[in-house]
Protein backbone atom coordinates (compact mmCIF):
# COMPACT_ATOMS: atom_id res chain seq x y z
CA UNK A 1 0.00 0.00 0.00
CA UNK A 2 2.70 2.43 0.96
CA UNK A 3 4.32 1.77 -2.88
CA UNK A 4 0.84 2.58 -4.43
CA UNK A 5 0.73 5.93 -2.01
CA UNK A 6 4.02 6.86 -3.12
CA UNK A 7 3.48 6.12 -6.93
CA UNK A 8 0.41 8.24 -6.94
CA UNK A 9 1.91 11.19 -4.84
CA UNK A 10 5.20 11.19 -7.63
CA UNK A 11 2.73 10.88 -10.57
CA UNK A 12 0.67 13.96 -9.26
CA UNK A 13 4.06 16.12 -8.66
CA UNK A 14 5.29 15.11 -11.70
CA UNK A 15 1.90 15.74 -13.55
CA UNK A 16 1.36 19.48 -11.45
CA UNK A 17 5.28 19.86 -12.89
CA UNK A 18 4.08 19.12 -16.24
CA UNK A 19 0.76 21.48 -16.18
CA UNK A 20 2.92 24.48 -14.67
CA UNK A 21 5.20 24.15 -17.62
CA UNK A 22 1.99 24.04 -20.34
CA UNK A 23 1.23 27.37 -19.37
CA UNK A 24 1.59 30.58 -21.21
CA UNK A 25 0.06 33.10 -22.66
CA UNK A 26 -0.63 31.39 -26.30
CA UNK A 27 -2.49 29.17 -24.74
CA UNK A 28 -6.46 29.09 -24.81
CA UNK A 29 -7.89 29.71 -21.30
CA UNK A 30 -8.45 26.08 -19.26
CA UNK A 31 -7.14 24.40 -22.58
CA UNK A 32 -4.24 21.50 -21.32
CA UNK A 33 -1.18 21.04 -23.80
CA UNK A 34 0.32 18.15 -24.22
CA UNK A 35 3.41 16.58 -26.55
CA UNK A 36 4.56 13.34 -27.78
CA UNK A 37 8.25 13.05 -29.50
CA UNK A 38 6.09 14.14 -32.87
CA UNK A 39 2.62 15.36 -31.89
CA UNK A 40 1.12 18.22 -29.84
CA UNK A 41 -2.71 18.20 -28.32
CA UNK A 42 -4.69 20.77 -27.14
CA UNK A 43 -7.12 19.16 -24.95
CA UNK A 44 -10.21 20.79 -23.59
CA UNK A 45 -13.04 19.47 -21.24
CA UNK A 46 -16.92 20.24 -20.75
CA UNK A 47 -17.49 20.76 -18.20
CA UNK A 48 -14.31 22.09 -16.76
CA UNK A 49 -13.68 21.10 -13.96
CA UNK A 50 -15.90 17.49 -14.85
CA UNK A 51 -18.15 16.79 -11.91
CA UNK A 52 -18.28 13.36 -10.90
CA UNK A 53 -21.49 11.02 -11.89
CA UNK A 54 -21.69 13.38 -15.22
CA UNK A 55 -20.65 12.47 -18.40
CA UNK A 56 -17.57 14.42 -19.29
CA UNK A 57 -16.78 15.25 -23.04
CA UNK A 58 -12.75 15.57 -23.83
CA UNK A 59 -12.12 17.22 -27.25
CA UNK A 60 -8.85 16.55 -28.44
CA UNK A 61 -6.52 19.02 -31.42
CA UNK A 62 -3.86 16.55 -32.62
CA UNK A 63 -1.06 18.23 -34.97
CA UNK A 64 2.08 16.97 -36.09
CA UNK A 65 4.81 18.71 -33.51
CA UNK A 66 6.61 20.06 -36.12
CA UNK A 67 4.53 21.57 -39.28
CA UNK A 68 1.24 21.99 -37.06
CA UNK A 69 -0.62 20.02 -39.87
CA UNK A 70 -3.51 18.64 -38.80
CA UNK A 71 -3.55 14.38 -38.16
CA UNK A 72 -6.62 13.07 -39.59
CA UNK A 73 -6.45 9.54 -39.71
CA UNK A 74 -5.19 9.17 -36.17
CA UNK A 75 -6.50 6.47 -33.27
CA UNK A 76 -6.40 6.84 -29.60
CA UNK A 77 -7.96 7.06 -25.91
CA UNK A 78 -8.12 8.63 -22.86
CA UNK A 79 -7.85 6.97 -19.24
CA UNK A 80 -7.75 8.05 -16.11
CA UNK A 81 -6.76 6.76 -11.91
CA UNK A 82 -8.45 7.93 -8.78
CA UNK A 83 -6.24 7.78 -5.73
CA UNK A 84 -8.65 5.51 -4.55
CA UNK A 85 -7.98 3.30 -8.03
CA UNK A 86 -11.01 4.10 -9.23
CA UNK A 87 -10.24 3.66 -13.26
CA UNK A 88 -12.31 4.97 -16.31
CA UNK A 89 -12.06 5.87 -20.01
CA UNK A 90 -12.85 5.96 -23.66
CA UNK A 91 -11.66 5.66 -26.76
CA UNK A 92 -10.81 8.92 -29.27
CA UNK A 93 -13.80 9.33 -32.01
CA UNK A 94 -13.12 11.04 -34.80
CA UNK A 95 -15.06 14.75 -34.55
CA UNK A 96 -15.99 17.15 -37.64
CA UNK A 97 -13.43 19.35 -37.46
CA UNK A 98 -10.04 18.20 -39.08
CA UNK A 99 -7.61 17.08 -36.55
CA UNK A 100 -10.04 16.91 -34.03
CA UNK A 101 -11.09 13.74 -31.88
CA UNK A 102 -13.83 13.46 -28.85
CA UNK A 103 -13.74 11.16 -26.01
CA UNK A 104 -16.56 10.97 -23.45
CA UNK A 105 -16.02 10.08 -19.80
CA UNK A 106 -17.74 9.68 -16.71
CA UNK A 107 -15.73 9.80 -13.21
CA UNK A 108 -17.39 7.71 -10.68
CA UNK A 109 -16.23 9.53 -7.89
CA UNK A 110 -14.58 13.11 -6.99
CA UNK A 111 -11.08 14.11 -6.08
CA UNK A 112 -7.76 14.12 -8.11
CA UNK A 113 -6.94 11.91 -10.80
CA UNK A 114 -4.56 11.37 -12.82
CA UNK A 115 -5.03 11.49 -16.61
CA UNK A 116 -3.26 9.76 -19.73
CA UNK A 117 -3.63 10.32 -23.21
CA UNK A 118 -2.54 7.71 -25.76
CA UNK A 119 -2.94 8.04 -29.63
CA UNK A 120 -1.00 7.36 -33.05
CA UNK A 121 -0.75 8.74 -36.38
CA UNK A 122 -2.78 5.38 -37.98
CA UNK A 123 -3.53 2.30 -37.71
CA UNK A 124 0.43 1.11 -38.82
CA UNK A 125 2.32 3.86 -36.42
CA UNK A 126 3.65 2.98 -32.97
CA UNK A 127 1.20 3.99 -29.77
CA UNK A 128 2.44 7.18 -28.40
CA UNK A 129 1.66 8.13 -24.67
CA UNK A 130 1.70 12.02 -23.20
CA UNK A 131 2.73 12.42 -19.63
CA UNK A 132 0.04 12.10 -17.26
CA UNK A 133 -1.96 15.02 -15.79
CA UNK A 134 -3.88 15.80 -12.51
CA UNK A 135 -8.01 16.47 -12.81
CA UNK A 136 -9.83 17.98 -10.43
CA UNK A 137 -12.90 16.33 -10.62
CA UNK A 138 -15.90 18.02 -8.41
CA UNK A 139 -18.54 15.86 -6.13
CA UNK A 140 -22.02 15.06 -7.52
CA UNK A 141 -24.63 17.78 -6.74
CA UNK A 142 -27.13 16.22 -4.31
CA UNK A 143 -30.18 14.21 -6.34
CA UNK A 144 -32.88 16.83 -7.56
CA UNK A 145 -30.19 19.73 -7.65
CA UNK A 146 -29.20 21.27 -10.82
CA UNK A 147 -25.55 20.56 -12.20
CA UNK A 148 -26.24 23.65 -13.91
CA UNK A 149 -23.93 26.21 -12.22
CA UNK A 150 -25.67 29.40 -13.38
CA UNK A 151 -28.44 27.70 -11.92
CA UNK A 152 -27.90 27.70 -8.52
């Protein structure tokens, strides 16, 4: 148990390492930037931050790292760890935008977690993983109440 503790505490440093580095000011406000040796992401979610029992839609901008061009025949998922091991996920669907892929999740509980990205070019390249990053993901309103926040 103490392994798993400490495993999860350096994957959240390293991820809140990772984050603080993604910032700037080119980037899109509550957008999340990621890289692989030859592809960047910009990854959004809805809502941000997800609430937990809701389903959580992940649009993801894949571009090659180096000429920005758009990857349109690409393949992927996203997954995601509680601290309590909770696990969930989905695979990447291809949106209508070029370059653009959707993934819809639904986190069982609240808290931190730990997110991973995986994708490739197509079918034939090799399966490329991002570094983890830390979601806050907010309780469930109580039943009856509106997730709604403009709402309450």
């Amino acid at each position: 148990m103490k392994t798993a503790t400490l495993m999860w505490t350096s994957l959240l440093a390293a991820a809140s390492v990772s984050l603080a580095s993604c910032g700037g000011n080119n980037n899109r406000a509550g957008e999340i930037r990621q890289w692989t040796d030859d592809m960047a992401f910009r990854i959004s979610v809805v809502p941000a931050p997800p609430i937990s029992e809701e389903m959580t839609v992940f649009k993801v901008v894949v571009s090659d790292k180096e000429s920005g061009q758009p990857i349109q025949a690409g393949q992927g998922r996203i997954f995601a760890t509680s601290q309590e091991h909770a696990q969930t996920g989905d695979g990447l669907a291809k949106g209508a935008e070029v370059g653009t892929y959707y993934a819809h999740v639904r986190f069982p509980v609240s808290g931190d977690w730990a997110v991973g990205l995986q994708f490739r070019r197509d079918s034939t390249s090799k399966l490329e993983r991002t570094q983890d990053w830390q979601q806050q993901v907010l309780p469930a309103p109580p039943l009856g109440q509106s997730t709604d926040t403009t709402k309450r």
